[in-house]
PDB file of N, CA and C in Angstrom:
ATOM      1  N   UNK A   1      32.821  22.640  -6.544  1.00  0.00           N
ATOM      2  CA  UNK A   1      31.754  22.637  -7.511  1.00  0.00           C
ATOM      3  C   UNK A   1      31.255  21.225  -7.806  1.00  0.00           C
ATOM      4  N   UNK A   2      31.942  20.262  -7.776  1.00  0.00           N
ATOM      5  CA  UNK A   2      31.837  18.988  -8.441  1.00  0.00           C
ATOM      6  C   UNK A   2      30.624  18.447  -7.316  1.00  0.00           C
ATOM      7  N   UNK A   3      31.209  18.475  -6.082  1.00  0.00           N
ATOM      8  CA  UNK A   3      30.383  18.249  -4.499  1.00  0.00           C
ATOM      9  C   UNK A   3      28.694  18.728  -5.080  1.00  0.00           C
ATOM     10  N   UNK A   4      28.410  20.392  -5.281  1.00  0.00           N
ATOM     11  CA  UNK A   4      27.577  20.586  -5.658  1.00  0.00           C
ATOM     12  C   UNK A   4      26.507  20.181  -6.616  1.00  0.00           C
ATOM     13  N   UNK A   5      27.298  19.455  -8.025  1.00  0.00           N
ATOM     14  CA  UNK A   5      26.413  19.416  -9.095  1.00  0.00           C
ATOM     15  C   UNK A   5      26.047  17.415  -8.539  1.00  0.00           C
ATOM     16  N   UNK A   6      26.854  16.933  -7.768  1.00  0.00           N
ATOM     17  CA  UNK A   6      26.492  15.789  -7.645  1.00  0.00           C
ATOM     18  C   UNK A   6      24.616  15.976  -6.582  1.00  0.00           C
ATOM     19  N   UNK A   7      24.984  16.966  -5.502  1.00  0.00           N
ATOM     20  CA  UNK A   7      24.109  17.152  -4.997  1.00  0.00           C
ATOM     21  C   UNK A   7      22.977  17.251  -5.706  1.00  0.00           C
ATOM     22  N   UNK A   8      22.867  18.231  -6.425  1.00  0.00           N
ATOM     23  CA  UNK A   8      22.116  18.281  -8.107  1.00  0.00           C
ATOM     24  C   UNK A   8      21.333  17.268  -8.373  1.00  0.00           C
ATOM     25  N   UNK A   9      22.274  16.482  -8.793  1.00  0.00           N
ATOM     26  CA  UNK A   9      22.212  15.760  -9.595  1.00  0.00           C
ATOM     27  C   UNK A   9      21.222  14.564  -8.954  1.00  0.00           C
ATOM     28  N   UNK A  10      21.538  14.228  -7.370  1.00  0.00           N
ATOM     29  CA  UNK A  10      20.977  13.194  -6.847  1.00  0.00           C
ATOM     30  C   UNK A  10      19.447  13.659  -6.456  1.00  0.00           C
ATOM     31  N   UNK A  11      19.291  14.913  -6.472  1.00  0.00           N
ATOM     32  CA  UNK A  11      18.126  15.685  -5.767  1.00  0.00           C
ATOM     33  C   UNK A  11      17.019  15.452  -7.312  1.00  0.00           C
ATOM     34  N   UNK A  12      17.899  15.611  -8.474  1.00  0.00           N
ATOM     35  CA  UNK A  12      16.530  15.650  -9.677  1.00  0.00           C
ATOM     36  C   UNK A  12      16.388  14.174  -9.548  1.00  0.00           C
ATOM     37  N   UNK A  13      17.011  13.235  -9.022  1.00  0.00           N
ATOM     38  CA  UNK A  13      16.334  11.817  -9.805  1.00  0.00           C
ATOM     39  C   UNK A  13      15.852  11.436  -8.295  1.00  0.00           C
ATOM     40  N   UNK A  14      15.628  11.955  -7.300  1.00  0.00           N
ATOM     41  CA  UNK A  14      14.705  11.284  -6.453  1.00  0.00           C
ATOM     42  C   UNK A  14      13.878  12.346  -6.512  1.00  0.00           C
ATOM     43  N   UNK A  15      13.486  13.204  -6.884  1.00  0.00           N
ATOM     44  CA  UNK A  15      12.313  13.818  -7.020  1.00  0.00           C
ATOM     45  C   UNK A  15      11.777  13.276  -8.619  1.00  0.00           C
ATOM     46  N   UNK A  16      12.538  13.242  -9.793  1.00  0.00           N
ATOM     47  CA  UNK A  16      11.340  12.676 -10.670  1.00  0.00           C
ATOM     48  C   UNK A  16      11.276  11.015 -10.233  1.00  0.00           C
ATOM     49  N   UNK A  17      12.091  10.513  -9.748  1.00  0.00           N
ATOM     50  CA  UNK A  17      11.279   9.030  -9.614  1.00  0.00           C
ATOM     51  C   UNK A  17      10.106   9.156  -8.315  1.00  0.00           C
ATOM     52  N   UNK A  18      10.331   9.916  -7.779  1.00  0.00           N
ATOM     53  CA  UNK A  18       8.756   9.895  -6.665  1.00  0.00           C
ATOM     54  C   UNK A  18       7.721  10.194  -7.332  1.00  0.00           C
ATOM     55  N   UNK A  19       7.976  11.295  -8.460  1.00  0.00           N
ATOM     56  CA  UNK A  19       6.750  11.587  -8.960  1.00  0.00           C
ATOM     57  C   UNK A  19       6.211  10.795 -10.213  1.00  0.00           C
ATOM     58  N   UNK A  20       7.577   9.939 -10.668  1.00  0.00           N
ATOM     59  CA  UNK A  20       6.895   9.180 -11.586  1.00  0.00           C
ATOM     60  C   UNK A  20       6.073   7.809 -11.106  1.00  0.00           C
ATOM     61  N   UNK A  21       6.410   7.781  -9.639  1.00  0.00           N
ATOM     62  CA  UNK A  21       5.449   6.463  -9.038  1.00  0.00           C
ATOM     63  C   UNK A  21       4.225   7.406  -8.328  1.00  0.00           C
ATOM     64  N   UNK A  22       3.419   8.356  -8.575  1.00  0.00           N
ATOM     65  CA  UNK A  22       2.590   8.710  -8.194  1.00  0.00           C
ATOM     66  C   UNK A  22       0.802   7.771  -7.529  1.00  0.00           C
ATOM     67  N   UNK A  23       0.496   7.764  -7.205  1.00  0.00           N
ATOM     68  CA  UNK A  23      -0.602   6.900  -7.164  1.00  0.00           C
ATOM     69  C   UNK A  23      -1.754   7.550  -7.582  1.00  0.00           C
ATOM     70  N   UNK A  24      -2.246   7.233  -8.816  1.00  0.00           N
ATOM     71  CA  UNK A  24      -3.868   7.940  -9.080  1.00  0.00           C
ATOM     72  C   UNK A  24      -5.249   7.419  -8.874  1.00  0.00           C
ATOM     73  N   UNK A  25      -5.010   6.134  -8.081  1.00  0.00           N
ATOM     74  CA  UNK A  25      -6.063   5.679  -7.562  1.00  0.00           C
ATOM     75  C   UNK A  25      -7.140   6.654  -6.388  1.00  0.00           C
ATOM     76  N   UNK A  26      -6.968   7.424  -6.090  1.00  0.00           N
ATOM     77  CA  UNK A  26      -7.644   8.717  -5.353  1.00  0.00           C
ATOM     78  C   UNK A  26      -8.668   9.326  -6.454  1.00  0.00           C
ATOM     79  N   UNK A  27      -8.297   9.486  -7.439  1.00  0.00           N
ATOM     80  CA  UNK A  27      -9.047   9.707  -8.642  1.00  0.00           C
ATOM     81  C   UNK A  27     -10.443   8.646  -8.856  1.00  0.00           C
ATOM     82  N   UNK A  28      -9.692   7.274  -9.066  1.00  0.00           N
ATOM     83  CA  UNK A  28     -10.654   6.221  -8.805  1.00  0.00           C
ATOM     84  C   UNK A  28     -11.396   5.654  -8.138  1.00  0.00           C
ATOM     85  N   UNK A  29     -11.101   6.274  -6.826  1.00  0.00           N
ATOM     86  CA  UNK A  29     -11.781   6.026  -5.507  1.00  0.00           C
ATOM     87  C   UNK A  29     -12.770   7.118  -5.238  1.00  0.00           C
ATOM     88  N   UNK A  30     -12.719   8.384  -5.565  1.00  0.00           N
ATOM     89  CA  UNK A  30     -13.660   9.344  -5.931  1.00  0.00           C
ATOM     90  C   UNK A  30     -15.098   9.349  -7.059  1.00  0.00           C
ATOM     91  N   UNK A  31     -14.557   8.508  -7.927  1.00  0.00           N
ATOM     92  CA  UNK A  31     -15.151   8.237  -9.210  1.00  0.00           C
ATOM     93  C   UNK A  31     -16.408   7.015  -8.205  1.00  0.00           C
ATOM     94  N   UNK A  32     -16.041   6.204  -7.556  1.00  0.00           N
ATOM     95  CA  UNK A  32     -16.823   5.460  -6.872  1.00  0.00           C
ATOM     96  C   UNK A  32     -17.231   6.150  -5.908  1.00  0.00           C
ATOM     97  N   UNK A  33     -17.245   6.978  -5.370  1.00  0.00           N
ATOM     98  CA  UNK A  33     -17.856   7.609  -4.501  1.00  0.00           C
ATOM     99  C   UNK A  33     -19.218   8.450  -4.602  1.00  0.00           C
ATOM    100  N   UNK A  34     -18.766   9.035  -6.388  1.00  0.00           N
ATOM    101  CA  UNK A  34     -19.864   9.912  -6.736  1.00  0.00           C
ATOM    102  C   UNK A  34     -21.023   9.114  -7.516  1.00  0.00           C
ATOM    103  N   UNK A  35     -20.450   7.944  -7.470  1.00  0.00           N
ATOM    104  CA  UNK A  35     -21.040   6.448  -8.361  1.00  0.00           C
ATOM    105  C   UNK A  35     -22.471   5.891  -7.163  1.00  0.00           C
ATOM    106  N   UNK A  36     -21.363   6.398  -5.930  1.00  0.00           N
ATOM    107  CA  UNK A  36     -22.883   5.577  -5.073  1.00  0.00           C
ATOM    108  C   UNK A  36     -23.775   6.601  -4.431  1.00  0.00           C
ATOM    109  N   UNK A  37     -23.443   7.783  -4.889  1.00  0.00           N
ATOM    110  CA  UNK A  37     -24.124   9.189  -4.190  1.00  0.00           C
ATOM    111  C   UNK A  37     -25.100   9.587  -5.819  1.00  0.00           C
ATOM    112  N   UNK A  38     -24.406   8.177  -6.742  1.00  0.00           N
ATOM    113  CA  UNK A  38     -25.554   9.023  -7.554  1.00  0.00           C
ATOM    114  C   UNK A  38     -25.337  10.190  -8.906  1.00  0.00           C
ATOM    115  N   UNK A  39     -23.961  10.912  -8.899  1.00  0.00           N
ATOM    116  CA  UNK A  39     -23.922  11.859  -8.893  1.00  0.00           C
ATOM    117  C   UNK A  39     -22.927  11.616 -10.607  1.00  0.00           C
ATOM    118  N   UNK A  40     -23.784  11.199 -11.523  1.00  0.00           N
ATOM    119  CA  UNK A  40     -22.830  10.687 -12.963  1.00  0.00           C
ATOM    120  C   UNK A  40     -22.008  11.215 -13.720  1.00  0.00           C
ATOM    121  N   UNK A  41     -22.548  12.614 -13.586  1.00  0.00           N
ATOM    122  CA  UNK A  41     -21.319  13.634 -14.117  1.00  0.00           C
ATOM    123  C   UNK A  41     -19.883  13.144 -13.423  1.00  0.00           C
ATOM    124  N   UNK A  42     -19.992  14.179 -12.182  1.00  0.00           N
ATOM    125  CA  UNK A  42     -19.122  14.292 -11.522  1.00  0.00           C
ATOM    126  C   UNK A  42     -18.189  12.587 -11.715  1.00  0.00           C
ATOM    127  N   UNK A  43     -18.746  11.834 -11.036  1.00  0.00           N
ATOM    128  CA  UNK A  43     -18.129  10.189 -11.485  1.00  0.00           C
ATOM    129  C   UNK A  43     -17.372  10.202 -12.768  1.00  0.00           C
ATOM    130  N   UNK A  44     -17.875  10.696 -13.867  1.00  0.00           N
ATOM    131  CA  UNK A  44     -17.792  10.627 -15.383  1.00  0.00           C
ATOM    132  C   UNK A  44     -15.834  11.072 -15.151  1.00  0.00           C
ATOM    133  N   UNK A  45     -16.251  12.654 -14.746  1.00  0.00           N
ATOM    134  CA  UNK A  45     -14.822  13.804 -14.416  1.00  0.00           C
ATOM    135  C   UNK A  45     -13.775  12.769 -14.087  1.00  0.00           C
ATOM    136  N   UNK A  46     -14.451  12.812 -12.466  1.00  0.00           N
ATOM    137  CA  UNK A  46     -13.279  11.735 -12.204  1.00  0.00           C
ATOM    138  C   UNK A  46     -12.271  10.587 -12.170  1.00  0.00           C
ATOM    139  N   UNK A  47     -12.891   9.850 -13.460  1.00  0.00           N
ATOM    140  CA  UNK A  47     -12.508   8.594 -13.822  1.00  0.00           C
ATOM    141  C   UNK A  47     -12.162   9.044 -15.559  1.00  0.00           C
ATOM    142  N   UNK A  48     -12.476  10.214 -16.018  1.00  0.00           N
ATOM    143  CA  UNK A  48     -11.612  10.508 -16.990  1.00  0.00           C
ATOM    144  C   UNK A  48     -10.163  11.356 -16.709  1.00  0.00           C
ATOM    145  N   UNK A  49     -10.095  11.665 -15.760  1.00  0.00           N
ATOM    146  CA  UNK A  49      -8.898  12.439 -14.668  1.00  0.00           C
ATOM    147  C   UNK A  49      -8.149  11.012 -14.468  1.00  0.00           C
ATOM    148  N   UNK A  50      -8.292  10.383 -13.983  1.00  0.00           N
ATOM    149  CA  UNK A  50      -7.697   9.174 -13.730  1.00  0.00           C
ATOM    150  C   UNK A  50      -7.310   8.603 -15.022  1.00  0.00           C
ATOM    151  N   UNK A  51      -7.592   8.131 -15.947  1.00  0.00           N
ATOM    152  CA  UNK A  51      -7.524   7.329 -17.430  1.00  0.00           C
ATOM    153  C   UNK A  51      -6.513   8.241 -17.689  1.00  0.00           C
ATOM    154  N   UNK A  52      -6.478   9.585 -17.940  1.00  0.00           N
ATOM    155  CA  UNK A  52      -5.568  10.326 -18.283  1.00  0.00           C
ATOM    156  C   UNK A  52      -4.125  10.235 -17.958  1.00  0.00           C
ATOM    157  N   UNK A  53      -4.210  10.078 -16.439  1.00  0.00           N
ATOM    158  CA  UNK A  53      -3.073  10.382 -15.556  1.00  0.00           C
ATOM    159  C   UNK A  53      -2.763   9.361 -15.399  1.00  0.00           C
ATOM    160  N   UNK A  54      -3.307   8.091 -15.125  1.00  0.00           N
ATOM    161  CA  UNK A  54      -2.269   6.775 -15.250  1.00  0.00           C
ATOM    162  C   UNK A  54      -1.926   6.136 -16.262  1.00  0.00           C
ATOM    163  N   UNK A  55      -3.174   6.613 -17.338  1.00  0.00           N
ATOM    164  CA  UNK A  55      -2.940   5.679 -18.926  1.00  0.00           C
ATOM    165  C   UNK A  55      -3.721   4.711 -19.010  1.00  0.00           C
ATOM    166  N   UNK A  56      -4.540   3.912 -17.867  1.00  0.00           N
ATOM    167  CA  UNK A  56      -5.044   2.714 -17.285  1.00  0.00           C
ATOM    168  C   UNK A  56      -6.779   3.022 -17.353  1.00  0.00           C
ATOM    169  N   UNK A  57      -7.676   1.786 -17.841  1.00  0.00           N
ATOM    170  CA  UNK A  57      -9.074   1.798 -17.847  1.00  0.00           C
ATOM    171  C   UNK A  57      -9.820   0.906 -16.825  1.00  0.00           C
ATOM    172  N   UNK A  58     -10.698   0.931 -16.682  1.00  0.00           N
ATOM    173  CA  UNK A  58     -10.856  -0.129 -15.440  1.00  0.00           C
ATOM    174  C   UNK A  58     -12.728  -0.441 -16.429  1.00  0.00           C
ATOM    175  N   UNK A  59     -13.002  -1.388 -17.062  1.00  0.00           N
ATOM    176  CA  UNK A  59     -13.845  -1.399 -17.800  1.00  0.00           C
ATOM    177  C   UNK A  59     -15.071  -1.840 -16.971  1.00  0.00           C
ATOM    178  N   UNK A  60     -14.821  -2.351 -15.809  1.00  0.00           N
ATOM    179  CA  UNK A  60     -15.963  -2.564 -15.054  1.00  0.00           C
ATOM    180  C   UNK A  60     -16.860  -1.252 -14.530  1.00  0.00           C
ATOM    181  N   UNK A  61     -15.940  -0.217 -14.219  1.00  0.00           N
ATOM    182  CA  UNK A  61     -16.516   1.393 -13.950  1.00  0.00           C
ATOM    183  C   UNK A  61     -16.596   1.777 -14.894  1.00  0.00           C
ATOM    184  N   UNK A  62     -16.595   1.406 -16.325  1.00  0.00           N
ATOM    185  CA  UNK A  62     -17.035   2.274 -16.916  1.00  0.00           C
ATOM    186  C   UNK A  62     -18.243   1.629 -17.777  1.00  0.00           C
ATOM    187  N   UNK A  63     -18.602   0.525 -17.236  1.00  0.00           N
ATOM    188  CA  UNK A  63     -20.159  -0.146 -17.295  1.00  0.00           C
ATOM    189  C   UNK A  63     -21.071   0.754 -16.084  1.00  0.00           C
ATOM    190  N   UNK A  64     -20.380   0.777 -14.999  1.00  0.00           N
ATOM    191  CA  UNK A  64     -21.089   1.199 -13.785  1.00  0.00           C
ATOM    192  C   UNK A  64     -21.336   2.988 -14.174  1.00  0.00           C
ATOM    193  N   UNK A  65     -20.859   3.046 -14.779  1.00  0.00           N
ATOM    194  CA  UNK A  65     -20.886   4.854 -15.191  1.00  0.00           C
ATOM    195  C   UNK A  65     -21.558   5.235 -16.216  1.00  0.00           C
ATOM    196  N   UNK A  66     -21.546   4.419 -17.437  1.00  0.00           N
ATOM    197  CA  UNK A  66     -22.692   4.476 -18.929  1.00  0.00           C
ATOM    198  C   UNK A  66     -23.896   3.819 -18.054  1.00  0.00           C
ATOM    199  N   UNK A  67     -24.003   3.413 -17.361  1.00  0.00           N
ATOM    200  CA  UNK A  67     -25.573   2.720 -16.577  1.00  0.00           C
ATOM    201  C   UNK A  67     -26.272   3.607 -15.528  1.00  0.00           C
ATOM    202  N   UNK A  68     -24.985   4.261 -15.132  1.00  0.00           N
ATOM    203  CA  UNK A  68     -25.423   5.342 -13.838  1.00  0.00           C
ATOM    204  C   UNK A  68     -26.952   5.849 -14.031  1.00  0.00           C
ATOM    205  N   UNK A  69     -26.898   6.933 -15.366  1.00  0.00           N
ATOM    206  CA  UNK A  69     -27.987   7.480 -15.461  1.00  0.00           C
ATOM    207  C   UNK A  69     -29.473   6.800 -16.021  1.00  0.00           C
ATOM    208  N   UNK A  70     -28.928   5.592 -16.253  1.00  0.00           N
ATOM    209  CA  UNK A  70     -30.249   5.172 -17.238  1.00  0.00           C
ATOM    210  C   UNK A  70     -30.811   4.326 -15.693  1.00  0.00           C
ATOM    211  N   UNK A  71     -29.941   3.765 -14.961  1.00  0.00           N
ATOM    212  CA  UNK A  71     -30.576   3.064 -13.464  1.00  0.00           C
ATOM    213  C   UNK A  71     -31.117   3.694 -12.490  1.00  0.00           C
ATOM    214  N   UNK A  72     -30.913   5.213 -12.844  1.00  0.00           N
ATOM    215  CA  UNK A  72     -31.571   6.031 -11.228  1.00  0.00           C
ATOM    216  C   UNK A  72     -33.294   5.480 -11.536  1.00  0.00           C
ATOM    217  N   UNK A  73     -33.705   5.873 -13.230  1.00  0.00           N
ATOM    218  CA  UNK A  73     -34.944   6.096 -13.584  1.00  0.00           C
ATOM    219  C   UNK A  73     -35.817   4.598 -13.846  1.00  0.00           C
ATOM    220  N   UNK A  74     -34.771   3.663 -14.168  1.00  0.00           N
ATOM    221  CA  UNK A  74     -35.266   2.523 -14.116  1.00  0.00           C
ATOM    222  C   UNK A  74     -35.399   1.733 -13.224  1.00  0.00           C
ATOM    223  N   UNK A  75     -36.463   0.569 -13.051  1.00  0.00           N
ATOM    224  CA  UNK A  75     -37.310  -0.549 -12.288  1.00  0.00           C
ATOM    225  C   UNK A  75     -36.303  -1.674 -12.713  1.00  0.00           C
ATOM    226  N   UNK A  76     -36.259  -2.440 -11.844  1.00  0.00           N
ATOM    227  CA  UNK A  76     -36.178  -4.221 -12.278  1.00  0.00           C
ATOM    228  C   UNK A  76     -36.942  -4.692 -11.822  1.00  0.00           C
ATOM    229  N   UNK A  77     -37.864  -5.691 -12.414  1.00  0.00           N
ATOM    230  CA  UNK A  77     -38.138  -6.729 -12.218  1.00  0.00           C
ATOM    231  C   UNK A  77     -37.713  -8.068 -12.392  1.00  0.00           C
ATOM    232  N   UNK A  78     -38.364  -9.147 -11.687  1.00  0.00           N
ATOM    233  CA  UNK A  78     -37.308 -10.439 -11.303  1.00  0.00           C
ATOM    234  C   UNK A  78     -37.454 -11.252 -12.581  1.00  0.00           C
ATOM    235  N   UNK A  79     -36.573 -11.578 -13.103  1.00  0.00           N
ATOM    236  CA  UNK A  79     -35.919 -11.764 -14.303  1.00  0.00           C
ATOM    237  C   UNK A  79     -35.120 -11.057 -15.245  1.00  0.00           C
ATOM    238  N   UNK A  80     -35.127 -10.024 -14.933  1.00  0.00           N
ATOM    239  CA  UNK A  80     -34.301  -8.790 -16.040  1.00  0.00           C
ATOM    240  C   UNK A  80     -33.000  -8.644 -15.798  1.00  0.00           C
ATOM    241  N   UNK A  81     -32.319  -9.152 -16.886  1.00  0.00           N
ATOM    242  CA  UNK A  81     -30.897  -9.222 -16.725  1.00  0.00           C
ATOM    243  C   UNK A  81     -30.310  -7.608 -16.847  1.00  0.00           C
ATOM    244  N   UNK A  82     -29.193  -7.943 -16.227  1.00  0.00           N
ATOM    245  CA  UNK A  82     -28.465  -6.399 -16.144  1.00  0.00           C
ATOM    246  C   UNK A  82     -26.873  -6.415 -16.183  1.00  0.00           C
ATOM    247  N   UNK A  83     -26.368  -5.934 -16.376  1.00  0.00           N
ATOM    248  CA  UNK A  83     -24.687  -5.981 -16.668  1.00  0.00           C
ATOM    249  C   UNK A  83     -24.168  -5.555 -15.241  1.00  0.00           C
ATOM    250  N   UNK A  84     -23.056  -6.398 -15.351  1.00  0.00           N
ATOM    251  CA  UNK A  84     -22.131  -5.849 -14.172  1.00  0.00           C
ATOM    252  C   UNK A  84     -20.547  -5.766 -14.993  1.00  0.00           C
TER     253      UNK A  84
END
């Protein structure tokens, strides 16, 4: 029995430490994807899926994502500052 519960025992902590190093950057890499197709919702989803699941903000995408929709409809002209 003892043989067994060690087996156990070694099987739960390499399965929660794999899953506690998960990578959710796939999330974030999606979020840019729907960012250059345009598509702000969807972007929006995916980068609040991500924030969730790693805990982590990335404040530059989320300039690029509050701007999404107001830049499809808007012009620049040369001088007009714009955020990055």
């Amino acid at each position: 029995m003892k043989t067994r519960d060690i087996i156990f025992a070694l099987f739960a902590l390499i399965t929660f430490s794999a899953n506690a190093q998960y990578d959710y950057s796939s999330y974030l890499h999606k979020a840019m994807e729907k960012l250059e197709q345009g598509d702000c919702q969807a972007a929006q989803k995916f980068y609040d899926v991500y924030k969730e699941l790693s805990g982590q903000s990335v404040s530059s995408l989320e300039v690029l994502i509050a701007d999404c929709g107001e830049s499809q409809d808007k012009t620049y002209n040369i001088g007009d500052q714009i955020k990055v």
